[in-house]
C-alpha atoms as a PDB file:
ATOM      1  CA  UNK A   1      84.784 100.441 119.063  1.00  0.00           C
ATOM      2  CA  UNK A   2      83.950  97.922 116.208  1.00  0.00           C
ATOM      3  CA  UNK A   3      86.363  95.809 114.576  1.00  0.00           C
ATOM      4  CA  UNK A   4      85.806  97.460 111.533  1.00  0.00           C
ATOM      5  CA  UNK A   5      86.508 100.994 113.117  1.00  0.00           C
ATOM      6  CA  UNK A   6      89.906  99.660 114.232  1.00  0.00           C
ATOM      7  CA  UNK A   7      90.777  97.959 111.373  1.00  0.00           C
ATOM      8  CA  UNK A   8      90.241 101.482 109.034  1.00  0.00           C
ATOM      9  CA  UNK A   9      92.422 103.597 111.608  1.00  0.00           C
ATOM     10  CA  UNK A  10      94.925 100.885 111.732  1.00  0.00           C
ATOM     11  CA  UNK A  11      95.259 101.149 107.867  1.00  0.00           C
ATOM     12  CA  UNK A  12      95.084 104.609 107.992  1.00  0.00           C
ATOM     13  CA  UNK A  13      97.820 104.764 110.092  1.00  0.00           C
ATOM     14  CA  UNK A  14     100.044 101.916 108.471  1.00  0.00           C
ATOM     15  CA  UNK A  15      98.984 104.282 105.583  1.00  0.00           C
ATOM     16  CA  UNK A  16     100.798 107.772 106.666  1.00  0.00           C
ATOM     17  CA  UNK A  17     103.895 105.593 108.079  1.00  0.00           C
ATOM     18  CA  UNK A  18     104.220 104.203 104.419  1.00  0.00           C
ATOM     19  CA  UNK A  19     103.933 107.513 103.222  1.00  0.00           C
ATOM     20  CA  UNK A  20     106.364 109.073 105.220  1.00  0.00           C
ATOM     21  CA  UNK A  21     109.109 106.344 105.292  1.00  0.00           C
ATOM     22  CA  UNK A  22     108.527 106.655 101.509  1.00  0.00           C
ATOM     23  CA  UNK A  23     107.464 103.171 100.839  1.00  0.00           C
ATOM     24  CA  UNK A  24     106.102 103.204  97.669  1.00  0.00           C
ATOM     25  CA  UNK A  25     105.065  99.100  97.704  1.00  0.00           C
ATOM     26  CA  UNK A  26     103.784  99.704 100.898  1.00  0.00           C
ATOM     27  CA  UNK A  27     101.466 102.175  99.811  1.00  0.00           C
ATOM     28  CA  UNK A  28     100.455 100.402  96.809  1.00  0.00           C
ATOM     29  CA  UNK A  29      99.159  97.963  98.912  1.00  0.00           C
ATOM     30  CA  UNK A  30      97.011  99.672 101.148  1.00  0.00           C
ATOM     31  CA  UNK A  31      95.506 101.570  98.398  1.00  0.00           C
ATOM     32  CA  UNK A  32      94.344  98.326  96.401  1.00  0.00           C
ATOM     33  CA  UNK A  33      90.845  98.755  95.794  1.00  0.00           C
ATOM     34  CA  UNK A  34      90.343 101.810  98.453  1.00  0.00           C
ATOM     35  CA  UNK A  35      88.442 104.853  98.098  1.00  0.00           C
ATOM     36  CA  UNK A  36      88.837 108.230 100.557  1.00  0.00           C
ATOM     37  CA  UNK A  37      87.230 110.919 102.068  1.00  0.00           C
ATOM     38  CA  UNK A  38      88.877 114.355 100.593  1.00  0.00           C
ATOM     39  CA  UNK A  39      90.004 115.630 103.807  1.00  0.00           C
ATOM     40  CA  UNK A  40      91.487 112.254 104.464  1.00  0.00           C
ATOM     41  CA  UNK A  41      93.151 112.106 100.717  1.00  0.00           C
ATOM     42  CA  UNK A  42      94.552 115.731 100.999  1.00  0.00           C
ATOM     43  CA  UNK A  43      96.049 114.785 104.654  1.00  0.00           C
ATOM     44  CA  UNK A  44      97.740 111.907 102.662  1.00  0.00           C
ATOM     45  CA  UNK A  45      98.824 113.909  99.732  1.00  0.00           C
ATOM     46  CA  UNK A  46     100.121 116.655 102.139  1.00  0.00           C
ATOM     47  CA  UNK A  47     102.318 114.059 103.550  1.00  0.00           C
ATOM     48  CA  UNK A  48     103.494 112.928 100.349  1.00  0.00           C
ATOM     49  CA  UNK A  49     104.364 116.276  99.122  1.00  0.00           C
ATOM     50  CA  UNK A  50     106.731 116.722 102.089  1.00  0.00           C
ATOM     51  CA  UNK A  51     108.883 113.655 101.479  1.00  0.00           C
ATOM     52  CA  UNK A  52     108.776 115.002  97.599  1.00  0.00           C
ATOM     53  CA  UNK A  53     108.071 111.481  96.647  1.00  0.00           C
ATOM     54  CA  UNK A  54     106.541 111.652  92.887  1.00  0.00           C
ATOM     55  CA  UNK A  55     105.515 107.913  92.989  1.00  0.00           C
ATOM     56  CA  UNK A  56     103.406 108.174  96.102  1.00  0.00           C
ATOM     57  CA  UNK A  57     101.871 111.390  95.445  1.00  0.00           C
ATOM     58  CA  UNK A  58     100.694 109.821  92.083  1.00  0.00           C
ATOM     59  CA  UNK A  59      99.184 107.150  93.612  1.00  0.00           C
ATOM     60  CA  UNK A  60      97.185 109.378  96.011  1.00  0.00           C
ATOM     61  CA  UNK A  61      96.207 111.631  93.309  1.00  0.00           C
ATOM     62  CA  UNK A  62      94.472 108.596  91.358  1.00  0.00           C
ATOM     63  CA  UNK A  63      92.441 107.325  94.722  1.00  0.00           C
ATOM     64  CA  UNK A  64      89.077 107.979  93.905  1.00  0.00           C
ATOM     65  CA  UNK A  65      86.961 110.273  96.635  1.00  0.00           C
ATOM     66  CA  UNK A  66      84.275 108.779  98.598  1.00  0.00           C
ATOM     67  CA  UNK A  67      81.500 111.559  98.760  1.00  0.00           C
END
């Protein structure tokens, strides 16, 4: 696996903890300057839709979709 592979699950993962511990910073952060796949950004927003958290679910909402 390439570094760069690793590196994108590893966010991806920090990612949904964020989500789900409902750290909104956290988030923030490793959204700066990203853009998604849909089925990845609807997993996310999913997520975020179960912890109710209005913040986060913004934030995925305004991710632009990789196509």
């Amino acid at each position: 696996m390439t570094n760069e592979i690793q590196h994108s699950i590893a966010n991806f993962a920090a990612l949904e903890t964020s989500i789900a511990n409902g750290e909104e910073q956290s988030v923030k952060e490793l959204l700066a300057d990203q853009s998604m796949q849909e089925l990845e950004k609807s997993y996310l927003l999913d997520l975020a839709k179960l912890g109710n958290n209005s913040a986060i679910i913004k934030l995925l909402n305004d991710i632009p979709v990789t196509k």
